[in-house]
Every structure is written in C-alpha cells, then in structure tokens.
Protein backbone atom coordinates (compact mmCIF):
# COMPACT_ATOMS: atom_id res chain seq x y z
CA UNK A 1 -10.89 47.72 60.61
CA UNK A 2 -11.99 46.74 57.09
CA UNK A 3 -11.15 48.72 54.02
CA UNK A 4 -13.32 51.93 54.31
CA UNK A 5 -11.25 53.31 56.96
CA UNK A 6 -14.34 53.96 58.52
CA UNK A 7 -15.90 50.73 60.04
CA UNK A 8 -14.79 48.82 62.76
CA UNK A 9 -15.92 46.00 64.51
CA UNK A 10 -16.86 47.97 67.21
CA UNK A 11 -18.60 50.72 66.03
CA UNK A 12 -21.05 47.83 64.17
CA UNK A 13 -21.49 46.11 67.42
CA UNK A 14 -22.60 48.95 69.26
CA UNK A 15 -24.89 49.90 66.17
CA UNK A 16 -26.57 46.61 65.72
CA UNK A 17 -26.82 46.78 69.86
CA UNK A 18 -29.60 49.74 69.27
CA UNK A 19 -31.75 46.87 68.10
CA UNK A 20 -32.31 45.94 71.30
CA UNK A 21 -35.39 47.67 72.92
CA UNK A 22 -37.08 48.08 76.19
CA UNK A 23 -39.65 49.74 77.95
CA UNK A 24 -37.63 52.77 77.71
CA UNK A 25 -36.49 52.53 74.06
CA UNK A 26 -38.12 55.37 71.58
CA UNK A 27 -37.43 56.95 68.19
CA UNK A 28 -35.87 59.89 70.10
CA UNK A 29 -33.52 57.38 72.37
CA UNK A 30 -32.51 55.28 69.28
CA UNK A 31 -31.50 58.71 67.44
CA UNK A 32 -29.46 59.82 70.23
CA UNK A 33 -27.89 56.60 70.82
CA UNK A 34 -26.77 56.69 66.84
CA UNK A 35 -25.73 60.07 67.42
CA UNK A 36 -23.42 59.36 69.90
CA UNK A 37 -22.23 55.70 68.56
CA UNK A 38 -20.80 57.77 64.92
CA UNK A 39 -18.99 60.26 67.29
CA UNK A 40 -17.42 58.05 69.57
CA UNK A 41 -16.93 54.92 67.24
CA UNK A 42 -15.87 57.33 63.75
CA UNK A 43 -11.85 58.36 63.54
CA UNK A 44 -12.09 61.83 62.51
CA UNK A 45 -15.94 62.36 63.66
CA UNK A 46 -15.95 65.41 65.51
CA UNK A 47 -20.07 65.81 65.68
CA UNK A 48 -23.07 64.20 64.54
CA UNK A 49 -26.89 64.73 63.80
CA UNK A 50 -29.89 62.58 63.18
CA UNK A 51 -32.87 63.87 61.44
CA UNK A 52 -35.91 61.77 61.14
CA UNK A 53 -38.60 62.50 58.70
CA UNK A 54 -41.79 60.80 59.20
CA UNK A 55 -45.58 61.71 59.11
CA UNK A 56 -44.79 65.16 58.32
CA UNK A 57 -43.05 65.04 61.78
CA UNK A 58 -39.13 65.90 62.58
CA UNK A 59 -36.96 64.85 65.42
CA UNK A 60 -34.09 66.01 65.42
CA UNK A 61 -30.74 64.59 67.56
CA UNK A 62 -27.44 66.18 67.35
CA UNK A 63 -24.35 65.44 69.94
CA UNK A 64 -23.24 69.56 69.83
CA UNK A 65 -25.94 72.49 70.14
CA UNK A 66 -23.87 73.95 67.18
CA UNK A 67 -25.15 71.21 64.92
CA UNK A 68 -28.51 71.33 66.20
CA UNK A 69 -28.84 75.17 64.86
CA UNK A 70 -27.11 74.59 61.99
CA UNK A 71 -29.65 71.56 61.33
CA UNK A 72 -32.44 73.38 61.86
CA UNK A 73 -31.20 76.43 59.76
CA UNK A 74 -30.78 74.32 56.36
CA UNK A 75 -34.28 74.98 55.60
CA UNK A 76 -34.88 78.61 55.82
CA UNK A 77 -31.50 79.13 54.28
CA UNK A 78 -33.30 76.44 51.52
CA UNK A 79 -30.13 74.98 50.32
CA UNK A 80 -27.82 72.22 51.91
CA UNK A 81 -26.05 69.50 51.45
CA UNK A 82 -28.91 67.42 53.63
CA UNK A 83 -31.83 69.05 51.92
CA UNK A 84 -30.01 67.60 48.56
CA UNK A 85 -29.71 64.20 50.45
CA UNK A 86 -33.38 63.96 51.28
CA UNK A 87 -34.32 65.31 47.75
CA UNK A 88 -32.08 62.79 45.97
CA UNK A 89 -31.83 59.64 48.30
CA UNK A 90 -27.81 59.61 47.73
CA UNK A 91 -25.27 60.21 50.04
CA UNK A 92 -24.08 63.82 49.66
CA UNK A 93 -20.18 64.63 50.74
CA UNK A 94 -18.75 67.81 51.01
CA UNK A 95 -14.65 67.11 51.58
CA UNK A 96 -14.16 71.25 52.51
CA UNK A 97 -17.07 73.15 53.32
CA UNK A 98 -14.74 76.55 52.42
CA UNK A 99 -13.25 75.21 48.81
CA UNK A 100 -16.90 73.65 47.86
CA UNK A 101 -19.17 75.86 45.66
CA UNK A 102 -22.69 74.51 45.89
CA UNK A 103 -23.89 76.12 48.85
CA UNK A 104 -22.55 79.10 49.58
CA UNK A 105 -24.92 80.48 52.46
CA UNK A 106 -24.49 76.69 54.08
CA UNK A 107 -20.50 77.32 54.08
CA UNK A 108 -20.93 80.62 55.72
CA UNK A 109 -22.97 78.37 58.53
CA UNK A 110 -21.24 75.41 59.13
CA UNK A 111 -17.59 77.36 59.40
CA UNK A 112 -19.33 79.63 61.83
CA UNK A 113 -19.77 76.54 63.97
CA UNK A 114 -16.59 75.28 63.73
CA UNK A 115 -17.13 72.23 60.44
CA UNK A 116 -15.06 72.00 57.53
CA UNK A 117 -15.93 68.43 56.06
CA UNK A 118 -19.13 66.71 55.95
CA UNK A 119 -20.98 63.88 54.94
CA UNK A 120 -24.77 63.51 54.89
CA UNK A 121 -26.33 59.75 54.14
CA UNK A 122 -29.79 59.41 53.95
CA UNK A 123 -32.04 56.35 55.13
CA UNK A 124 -34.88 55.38 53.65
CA UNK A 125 -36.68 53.27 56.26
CA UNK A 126 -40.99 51.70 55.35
CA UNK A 127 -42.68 55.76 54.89
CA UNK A 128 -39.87 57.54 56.75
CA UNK A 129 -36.33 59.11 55.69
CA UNK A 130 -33.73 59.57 58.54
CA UNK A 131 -31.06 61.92 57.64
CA UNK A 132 -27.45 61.68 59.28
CA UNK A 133 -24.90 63.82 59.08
CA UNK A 134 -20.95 63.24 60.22
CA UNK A 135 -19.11 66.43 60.61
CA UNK A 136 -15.52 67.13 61.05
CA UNK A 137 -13.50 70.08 62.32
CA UNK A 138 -11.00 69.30 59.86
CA UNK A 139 -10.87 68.74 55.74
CA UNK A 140 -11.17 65.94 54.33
CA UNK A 141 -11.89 63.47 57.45
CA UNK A 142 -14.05 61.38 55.33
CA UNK A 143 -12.80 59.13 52.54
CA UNK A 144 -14.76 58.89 49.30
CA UNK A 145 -14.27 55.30 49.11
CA UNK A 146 -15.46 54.99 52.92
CA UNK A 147 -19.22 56.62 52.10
CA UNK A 148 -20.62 53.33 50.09
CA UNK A 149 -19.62 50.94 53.16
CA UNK A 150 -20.62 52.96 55.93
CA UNK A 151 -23.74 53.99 54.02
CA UNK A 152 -24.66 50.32 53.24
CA UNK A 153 -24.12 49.34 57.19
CA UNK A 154 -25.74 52.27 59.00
CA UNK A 155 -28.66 50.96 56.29
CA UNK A 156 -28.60 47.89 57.42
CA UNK A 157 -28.68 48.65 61.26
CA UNK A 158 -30.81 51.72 61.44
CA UNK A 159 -33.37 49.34 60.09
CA UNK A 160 -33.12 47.18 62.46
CA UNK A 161 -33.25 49.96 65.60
CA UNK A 162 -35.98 51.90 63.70
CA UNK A 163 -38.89 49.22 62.71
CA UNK A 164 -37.68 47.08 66.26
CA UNK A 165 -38.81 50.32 68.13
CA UNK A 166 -41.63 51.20 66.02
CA UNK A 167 -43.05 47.32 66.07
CA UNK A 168 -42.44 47.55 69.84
CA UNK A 169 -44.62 51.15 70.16
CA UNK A 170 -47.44 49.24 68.06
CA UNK A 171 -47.59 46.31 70.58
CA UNK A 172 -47.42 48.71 73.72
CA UNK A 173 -50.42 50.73 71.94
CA UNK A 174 -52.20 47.84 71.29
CA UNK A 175 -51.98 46.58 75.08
CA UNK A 176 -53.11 49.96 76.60
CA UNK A 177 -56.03 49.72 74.30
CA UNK A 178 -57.11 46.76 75.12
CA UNK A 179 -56.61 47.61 78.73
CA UNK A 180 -58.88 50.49 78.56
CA UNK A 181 -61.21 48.57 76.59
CA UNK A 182 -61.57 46.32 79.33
CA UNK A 183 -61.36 48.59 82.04
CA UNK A 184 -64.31 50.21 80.07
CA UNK A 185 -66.52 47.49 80.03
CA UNK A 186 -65.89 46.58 83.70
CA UNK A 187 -67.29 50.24 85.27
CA UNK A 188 -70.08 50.15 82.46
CA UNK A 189 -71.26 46.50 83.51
CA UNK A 190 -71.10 48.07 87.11
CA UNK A 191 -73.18 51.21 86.37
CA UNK A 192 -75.61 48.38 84.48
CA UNK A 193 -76.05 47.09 88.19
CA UNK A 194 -76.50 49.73 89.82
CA UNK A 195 -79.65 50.84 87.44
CA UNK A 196 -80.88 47.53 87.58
CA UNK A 197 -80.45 47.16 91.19
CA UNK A 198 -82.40 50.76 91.34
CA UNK A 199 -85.11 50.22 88.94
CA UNK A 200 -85.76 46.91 88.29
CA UNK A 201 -84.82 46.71 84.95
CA UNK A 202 -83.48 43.39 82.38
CA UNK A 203 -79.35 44.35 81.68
CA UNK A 204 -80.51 45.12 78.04
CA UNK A 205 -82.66 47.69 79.42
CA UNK A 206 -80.16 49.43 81.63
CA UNK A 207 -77.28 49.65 79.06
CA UNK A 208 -80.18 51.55 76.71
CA UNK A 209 -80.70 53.71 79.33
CA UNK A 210 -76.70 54.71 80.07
CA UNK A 211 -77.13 55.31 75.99
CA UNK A 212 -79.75 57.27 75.93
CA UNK A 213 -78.37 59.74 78.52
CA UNK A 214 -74.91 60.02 77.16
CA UNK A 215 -76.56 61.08 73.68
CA UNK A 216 -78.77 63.59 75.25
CA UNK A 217 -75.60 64.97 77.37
CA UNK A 218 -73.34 64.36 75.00
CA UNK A 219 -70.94 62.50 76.37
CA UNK A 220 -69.46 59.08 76.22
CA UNK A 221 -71.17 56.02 77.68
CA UNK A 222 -68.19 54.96 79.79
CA UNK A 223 -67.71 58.27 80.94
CA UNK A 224 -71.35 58.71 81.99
CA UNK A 225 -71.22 55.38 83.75
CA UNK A 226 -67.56 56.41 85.28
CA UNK A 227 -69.69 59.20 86.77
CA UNK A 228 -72.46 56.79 87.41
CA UNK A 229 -70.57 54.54 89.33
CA UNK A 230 -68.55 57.13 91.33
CA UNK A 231 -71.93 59.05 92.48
CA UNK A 232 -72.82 55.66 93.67
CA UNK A 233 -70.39 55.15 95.83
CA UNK A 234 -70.17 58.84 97.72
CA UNK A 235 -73.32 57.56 98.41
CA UNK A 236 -72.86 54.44 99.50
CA UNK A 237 -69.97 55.48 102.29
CA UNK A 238 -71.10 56.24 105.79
CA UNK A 239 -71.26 59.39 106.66
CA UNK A 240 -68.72 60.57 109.58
C-alpha cells in the first residue's frame, strides 16, 4: 500500500479492470462496478455513490439506498459538499459531518443516514462530470494527504472505463445503423420488383412511384414498401 493510506495494488487493479468492456458493459454497469470496487477495496469506506453528469442527463449509482436519497436530496436542499465539487472541480472533504459548519441542512441528512466523514472528488471526463462520493460511518476515515493520490488515480481510470464504454456504444450504434440501412434497401429493392413485375415499369420508375405514395400518405418509403412487400406475400400464399 503506497503512502496515501488509501491505494493499494488491488483496489487499482480492479479499477483499471472496468476498462474492459463487452456486450454487456454500459455507463450504468461501469458506475456500479466503481461503486462497489471503493467500498470493498477502501479501509474505512463504509458506502459509496457515483453521479454522472452528462447531456443534461444523471445516473446515479450508490452501494446503500441511504446514499442514494441522500444523493438525490443535495439539490433541493441546494447546498452540499458534492454540489460544491461539481461547481468548483476540486475535491471537497468533510473529516466530521457533525463538527463541520458549511452545510448545516446536509449534516442534519447525512447523520440521519448513518455518515460522519466524507469525501466527494469530482471527474471531469470529454463534456461530462462524474461525481463520487466515499462515505464513512466514522470521523475522520479519510486522510487529507490520501485525497490528491486517490483523486489523481480514480482520474486516471475512470477515464479509461468511461470513454472505453462510450467509444464502444458509438461503434454498436454505428453497426445497427448500418444494419437497418441495409435491411432498408433490401425490402425497398423488393417492393421495386414487385411494381415492376405488376406494371411494367423501368426500376427508376417504380422507386418514384413508392415516393410518390409515401409523400401523399405520409409515411416513410421503407415503411410503405415494408407494407408493400408484406401485402404481397398474404397474397402470394395458398389459400387453405
């Protein structure tokens, strides 16, 4: 264990192992995973919460219900040591929640649920901030001099897990797309067929005619041809 008190080689193993993703592997997954790494991996850690900030949208992990209400009860009470976090970009650490003065209403909260010490870091990662929290049922379970190192790591690996995930969601996006596209194409070349087949008509002709009816139905041309082609082949099966 290095000189923080806080890090171990273990605890930044399994960190830096929520870089790996899968098929399964998501923002939410990633933040429960951290969650639960800080816990387990943290002497003194009694509970843990990860709040992600991005597009105007929040998810929100915590390893206790507790800390999920008290997360989610920062902002109407409008002062906190996270909502100081997030509005600063520092690490915020609050050694006694009863002796500390700043937030008075916040106190009230996080002794109800059982916290006296806490330390918030906050990650700045491309657009998005995630917020983590370490809480403690007992004073002063985390070192000032541990906050810069553990800070500087969870940086580092959060990183990692965050953009891995979110470069991963881009690709999968990009392959169902292009699926679809191509699935698209495929039932609209069919439903060119069948009007050809029917009327006669060059393949130019029939794909102007699929347009022309989807504009005066108002509806997509792939749809209309989906339709097209399914019609097509009620029609086409014997009857019984």
């Amino acid at each position: 264990m290095d000189g923080s008190g806080l890090i171990s080689p273990a605890l930044a193993g399994e960190l830096a192992a929520l870089a790996r993703v899968s098929d399964d592997t998501s923002s939410e997954s990633v933040l429960r995973g951290l969650t639960e790494t800080l816990v387990r991996g943290i002497s003194g850690c009694s509970g843990g919460s990860a709040e992600l900030w991005r597009s105007e949208r929040v998810l929100l992990s915590a390893s206790h219900s507790e800390l999920i209400v008290l997360a989610e009860s920062e902002d109407a009470l409008n002062e906190s040591p996270a909502r100081e976090a997030r509005s600063t970009g520092a690490p915020v650490l609050v050694p006694d929640v009863l002796s500390d003065r700043r937030w008075a209403r916040y106190a009230g909260m996080a002794t109800r649920c059982g916290v006296r010490s806490v330390l918030v870091i906050p990650i700045t990662v491309e657009s998005a901030m995630l917020v983590v929290a370490l809480y403690s049922v007992r004073p002063g379970a985390f070192p000032a001099n541990a906050v810069a190192p553990l800070a500087g790591m969870l940086a580092e690996q959060v990183t990692v897990a965050l953009r891995n995930v979110w470069d991963f969601d881009e690709v999968r996006t990009d392959a169902a797309q292009m699926h679809e596209a191509l699935a698209g194409r495929a039932v609209i070349d069919q439903a060119k067929g069948i009007i050809m087949q029917a009327s006669g008509c060059s393949a130019e002709a029939a794909f102007d005619e699929l347009r022309r009816v989807s504009q005066h139905h108002q509806i997509k041309v792939v749809e209309l041809a989906r339709l097209l082609v399914s019609e097509h082949q009620r029609n086409e099966r014997p009857a019984s």
